[in-house]
C-alpha atoms as a PDB file:
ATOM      1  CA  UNK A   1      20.255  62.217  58.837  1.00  0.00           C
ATOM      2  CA  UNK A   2      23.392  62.826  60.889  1.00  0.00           C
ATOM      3  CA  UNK A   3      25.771  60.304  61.433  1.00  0.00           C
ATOM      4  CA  UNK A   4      24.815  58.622  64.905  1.00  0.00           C
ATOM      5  CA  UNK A   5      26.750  58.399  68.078  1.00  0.00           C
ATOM      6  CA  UNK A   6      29.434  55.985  67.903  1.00  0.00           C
ATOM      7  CA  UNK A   7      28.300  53.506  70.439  1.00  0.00           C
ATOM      8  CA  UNK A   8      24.500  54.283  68.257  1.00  0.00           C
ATOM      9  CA  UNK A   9      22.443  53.671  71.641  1.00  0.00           C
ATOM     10  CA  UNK A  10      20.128  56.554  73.108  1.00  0.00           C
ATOM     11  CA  UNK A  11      21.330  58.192  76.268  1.00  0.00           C
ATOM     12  CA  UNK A  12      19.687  60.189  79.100  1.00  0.00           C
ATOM     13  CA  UNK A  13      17.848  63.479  77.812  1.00  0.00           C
ATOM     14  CA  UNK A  14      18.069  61.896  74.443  1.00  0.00           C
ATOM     15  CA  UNK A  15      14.329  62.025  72.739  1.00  0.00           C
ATOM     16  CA  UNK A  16      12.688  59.107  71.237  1.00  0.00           C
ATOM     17  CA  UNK A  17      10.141  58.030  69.581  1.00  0.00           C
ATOM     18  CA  UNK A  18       8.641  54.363  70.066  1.00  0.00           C
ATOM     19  CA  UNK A  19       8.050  51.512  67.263  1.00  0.00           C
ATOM     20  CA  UNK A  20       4.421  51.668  66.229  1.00  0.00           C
ATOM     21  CA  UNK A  21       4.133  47.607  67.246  1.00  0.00           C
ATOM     22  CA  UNK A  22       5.906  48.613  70.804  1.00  0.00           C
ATOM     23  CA  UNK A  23       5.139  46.586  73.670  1.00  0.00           C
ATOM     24  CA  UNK A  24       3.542  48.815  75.478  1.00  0.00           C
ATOM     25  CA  UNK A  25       0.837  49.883  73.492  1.00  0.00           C
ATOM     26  CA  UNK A  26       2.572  53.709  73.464  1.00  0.00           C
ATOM     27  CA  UNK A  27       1.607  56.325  70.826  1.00  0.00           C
ATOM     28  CA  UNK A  28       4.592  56.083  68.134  1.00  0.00           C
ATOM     29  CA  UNK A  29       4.027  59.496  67.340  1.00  0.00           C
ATOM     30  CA  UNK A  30       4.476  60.813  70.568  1.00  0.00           C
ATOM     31  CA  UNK A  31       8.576  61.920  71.662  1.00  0.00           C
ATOM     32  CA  UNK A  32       9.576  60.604  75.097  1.00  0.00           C
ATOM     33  CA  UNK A  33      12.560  61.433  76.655  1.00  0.00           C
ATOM     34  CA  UNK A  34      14.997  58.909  78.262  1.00  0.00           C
ATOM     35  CA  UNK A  35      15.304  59.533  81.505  1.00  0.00           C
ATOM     36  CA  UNK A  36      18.153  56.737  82.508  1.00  0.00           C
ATOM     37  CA  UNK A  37      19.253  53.373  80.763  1.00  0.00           C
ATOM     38  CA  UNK A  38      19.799  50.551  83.171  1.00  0.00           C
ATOM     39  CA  UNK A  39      21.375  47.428  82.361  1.00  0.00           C
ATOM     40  CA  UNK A  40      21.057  45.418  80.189  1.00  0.00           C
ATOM     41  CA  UNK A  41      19.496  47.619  77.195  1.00  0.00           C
ATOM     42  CA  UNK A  42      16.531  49.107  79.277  1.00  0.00           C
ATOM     43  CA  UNK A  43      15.747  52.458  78.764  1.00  0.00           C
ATOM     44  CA  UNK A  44      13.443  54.276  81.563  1.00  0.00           C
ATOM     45  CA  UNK A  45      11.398  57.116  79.252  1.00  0.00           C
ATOM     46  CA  UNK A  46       9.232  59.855  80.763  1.00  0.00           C
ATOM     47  CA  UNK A  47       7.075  62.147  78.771  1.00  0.00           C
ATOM     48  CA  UNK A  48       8.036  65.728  77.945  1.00  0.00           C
ATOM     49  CA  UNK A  49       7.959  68.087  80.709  1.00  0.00           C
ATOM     50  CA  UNK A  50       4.593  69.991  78.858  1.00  0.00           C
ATOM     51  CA  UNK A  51       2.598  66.477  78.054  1.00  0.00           C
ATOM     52  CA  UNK A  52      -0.144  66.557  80.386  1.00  0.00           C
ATOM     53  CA  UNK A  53       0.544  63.068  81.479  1.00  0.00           C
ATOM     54  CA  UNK A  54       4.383  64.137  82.656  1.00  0.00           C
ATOM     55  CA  UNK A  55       4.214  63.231  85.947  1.00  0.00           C
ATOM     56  CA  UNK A  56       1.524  60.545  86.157  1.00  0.00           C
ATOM     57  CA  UNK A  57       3.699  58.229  83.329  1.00  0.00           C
ATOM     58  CA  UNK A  58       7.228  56.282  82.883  1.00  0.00           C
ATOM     59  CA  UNK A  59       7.747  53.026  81.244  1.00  0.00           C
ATOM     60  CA  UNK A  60      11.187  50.921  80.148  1.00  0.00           C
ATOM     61  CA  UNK A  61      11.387  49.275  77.217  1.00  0.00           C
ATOM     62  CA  UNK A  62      14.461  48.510  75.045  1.00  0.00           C
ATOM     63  CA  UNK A  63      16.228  49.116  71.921  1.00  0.00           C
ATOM     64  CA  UNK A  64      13.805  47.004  70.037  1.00  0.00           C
ATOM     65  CA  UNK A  65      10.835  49.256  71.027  1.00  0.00           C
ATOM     66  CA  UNK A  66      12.706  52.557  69.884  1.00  0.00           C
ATOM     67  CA  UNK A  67      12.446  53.748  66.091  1.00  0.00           C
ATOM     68  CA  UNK A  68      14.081  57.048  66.151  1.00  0.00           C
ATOM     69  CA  UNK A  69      16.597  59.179  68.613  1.00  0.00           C
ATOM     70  CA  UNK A  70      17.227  62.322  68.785  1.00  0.00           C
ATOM     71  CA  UNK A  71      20.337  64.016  70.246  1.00  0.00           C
ATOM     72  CA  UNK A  72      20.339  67.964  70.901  1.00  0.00           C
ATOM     73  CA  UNK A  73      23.741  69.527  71.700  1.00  0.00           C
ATOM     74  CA  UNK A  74      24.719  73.317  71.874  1.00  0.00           C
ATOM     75  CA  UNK A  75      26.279  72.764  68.210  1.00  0.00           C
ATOM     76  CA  UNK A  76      24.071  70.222  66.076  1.00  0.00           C
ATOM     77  CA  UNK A  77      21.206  67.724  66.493  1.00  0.00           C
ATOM     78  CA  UNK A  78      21.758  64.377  65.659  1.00  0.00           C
ATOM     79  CA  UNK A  79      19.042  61.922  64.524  1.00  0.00           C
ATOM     80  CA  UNK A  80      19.595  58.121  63.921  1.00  0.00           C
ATOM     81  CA  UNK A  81      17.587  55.158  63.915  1.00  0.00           C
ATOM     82  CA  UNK A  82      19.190  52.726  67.088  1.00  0.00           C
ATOM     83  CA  UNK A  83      20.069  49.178  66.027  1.00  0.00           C
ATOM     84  CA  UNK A  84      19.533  46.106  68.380  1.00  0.00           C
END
């Protein structure tokens, strides 16, 4: 695991994937990307551009709800688990 960002909260274009006991029922196995935050702590996600569901889904939920990010630059990928 790479050492996370410093503020350690997902931004937009970040990937996630979701708690398995999220609130919104959402398959924990399944990487959504985070398409804006909004304050306080809400994170708007969309699926992948290639999920069929792409442009019929979005959903917020907050750092509680997320178990993993994922952060691709042009020099590394980070990966950290967010903290409340």
């Amino acid at each position: 695991m790479v050492v996370p960002p410093p503020d350690n909260t997902p931004q937009p274009y970040d990937h996630v994937h979701l708690r398995p006991d999220n609130r919104l029922g959402a398959d924990p196995r399944t990487p959504y990307l985070v398409a804006d935050t909004e304050p306080p702590g809400t994170y708007t996600l969309w699926h992948l551009a290639d999920h069929p569901e792409h442009h019929d889904w979005a959903a917020a939920v907050t750092l509680d709800d997320i178990a993993l990010a994922v952060r691709v630059t042009t020099t590394d990928t980070r990966t950290w688990t967010p903290t409340p």
